[in-house]
Protein backbone atom coordinates (compact mmCIF):
# COMPACT_ATOMS: atom_id res chain seq x y z
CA UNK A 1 -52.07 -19.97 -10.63
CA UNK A 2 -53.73 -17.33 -13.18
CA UNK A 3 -57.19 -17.30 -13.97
CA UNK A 4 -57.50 -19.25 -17.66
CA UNK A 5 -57.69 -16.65 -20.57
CA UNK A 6 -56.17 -14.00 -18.56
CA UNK A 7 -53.03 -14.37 -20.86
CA UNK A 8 -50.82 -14.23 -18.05
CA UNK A 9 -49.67 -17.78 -17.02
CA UNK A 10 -46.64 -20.17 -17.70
CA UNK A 11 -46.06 -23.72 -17.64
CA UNK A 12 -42.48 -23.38 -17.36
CA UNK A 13 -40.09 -22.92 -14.18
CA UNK A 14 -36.54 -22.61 -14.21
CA UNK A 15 -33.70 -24.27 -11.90
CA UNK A 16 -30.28 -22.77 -11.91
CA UNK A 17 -26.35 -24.04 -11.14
CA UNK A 18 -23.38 -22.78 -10.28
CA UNK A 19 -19.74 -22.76 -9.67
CA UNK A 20 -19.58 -22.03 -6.07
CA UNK A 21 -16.17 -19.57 -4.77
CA UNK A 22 -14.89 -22.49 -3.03
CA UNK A 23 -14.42 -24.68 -5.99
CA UNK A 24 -10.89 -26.28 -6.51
CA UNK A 25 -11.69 -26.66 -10.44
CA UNK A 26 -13.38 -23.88 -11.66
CA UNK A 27 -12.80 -24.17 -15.14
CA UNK A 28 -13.35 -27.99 -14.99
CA UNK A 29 -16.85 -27.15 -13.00
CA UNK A 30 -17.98 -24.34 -15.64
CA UNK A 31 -17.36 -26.65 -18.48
CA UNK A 32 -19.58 -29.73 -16.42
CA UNK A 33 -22.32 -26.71 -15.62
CA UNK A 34 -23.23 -26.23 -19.45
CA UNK A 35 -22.14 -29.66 -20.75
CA UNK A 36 -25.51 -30.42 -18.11
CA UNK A 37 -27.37 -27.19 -19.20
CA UNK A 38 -26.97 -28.27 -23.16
CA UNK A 39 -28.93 -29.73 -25.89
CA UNK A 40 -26.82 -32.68 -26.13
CA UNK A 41 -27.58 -33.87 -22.77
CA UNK A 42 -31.07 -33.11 -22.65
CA UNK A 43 -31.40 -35.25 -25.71
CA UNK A 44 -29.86 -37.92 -23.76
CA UNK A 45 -31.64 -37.40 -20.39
CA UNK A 46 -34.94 -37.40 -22.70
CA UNK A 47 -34.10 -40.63 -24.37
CA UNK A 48 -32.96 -42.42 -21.31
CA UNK A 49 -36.14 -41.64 -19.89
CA UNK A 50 -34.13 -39.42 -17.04
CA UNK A 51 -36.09 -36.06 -17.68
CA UNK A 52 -37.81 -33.59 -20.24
CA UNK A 53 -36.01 -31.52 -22.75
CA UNK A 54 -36.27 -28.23 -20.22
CA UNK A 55 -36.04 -25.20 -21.35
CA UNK A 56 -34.73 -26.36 -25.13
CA UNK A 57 -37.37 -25.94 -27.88
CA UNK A 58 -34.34 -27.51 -30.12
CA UNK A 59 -34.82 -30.66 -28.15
CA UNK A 60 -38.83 -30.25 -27.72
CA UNK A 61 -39.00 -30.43 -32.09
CA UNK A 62 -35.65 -32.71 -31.94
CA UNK A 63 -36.37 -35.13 -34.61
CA UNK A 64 -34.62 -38.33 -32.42
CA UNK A 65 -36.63 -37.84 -29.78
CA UNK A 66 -39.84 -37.68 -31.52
CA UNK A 67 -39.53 -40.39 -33.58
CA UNK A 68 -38.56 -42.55 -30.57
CA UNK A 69 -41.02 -41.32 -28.27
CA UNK A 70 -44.17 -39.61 -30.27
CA UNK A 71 -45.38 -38.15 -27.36
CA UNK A 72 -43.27 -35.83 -26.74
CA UNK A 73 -45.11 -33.81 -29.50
CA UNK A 74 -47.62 -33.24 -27.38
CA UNK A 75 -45.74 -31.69 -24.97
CA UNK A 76 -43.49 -29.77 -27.59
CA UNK A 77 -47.32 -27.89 -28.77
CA UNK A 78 -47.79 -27.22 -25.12
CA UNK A 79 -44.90 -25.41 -24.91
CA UNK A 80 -45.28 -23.45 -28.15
CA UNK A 81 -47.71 -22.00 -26.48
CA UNK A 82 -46.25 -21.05 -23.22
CA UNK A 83 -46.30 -17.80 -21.91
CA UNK A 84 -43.03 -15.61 -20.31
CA UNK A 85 -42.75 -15.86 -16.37
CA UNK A 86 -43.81 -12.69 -14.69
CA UNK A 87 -41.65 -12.17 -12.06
CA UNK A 88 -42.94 -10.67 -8.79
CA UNK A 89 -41.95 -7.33 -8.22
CA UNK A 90 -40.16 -8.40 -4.93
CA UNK A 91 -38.49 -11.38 -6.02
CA UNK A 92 -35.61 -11.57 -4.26
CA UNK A 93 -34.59 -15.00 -5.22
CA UNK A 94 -31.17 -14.72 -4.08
CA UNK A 95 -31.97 -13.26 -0.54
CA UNK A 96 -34.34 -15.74 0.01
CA UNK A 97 -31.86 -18.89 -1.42
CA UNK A 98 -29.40 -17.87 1.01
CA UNK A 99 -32.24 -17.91 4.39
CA UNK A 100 -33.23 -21.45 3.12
CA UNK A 101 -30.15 -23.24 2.50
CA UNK A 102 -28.80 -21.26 6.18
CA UNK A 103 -31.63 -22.94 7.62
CA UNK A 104 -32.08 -26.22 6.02
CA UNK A 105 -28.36 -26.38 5.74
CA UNK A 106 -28.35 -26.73 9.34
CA UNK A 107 -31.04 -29.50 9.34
CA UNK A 108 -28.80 -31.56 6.73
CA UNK A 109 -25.58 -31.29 9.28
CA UNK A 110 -27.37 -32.36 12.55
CA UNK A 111 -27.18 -29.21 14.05
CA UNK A 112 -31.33 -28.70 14.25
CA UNK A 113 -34.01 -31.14 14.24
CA UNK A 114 -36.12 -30.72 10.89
CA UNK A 115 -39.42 -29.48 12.72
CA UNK A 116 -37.54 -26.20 14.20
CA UNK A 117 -35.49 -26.13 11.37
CA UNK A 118 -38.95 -25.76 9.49
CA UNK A 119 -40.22 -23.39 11.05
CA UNK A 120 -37.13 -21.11 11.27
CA UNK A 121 -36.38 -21.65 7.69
CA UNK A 122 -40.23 -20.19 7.35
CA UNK A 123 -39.92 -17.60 9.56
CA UNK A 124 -36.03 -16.32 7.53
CA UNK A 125 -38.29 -16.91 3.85
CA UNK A 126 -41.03 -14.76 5.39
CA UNK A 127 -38.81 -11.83 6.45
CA UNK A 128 -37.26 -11.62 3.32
CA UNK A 129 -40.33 -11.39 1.42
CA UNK A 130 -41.77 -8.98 3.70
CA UNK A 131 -39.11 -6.54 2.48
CA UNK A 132 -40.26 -3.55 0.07
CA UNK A 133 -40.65 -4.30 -3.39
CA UNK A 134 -36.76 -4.24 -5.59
């Protein structure tokens, strides 16, 4: 967390998805991937009550949503104000995706009991990031 005032902060983190290689239906699976990454949907989720409006300052100001839920303009200031994500120099988010899902992957099929699977899922993270910066 940054120091207040320093100017340097966010309030905003980001999730991804994908078509994985293996997919029988790529097309079909691209066109469900931003169908779920769009505004229309994360009007919906937001007026279900499922989740926030993301990363979509069209659906933070989206005049549905709040009219049917006021608050939501308090959350839309907040994020007027957010700052960009500074990404670490050695972020190797990819690198370190693939050392946790190998090792929690293998706690999910049975194949490791979760405290060892812990622990080596730490100990694959922590070797990645020890690596010299990108």
């Amino acid at each position: 967390m940054m120091r207040p005032g320093s100017g340097r902060y966010t309030a905003l983190n980001s999730h991804t998805m994908r078509v994985l290689n293996a997919a029988k239906h790529v097309e079909e699976a691209w066109a469900w991937v931003k169908w779920t990454c769009g505004k229309d949907y994360a009007v919906h989720r937001v007026l279900a009550g499922n989740g926030g409006p993301v990363g979509h300052p069209d659906v933070w100001r989206h005049e549905q949503v709040l009219r049917e839920i006021p608050e939501w303009k308090d959350w839309a200031d907040i994020m007027d104000k957010d700052k960009p994500n500074h990404v670490p120099a050695n972020l190797r988010g990819q690198e370190v995706e693939a050392a946790f899902d190998k090792h929690t992957g293998a706690i999910w099929r049975g194949e490791i009991g979760p405290a060892d699977g812990i622990k080596q899922t730490t100990a694959a993270v922590q070797e990645v990031l020890r690596q010299s910066r990108i």
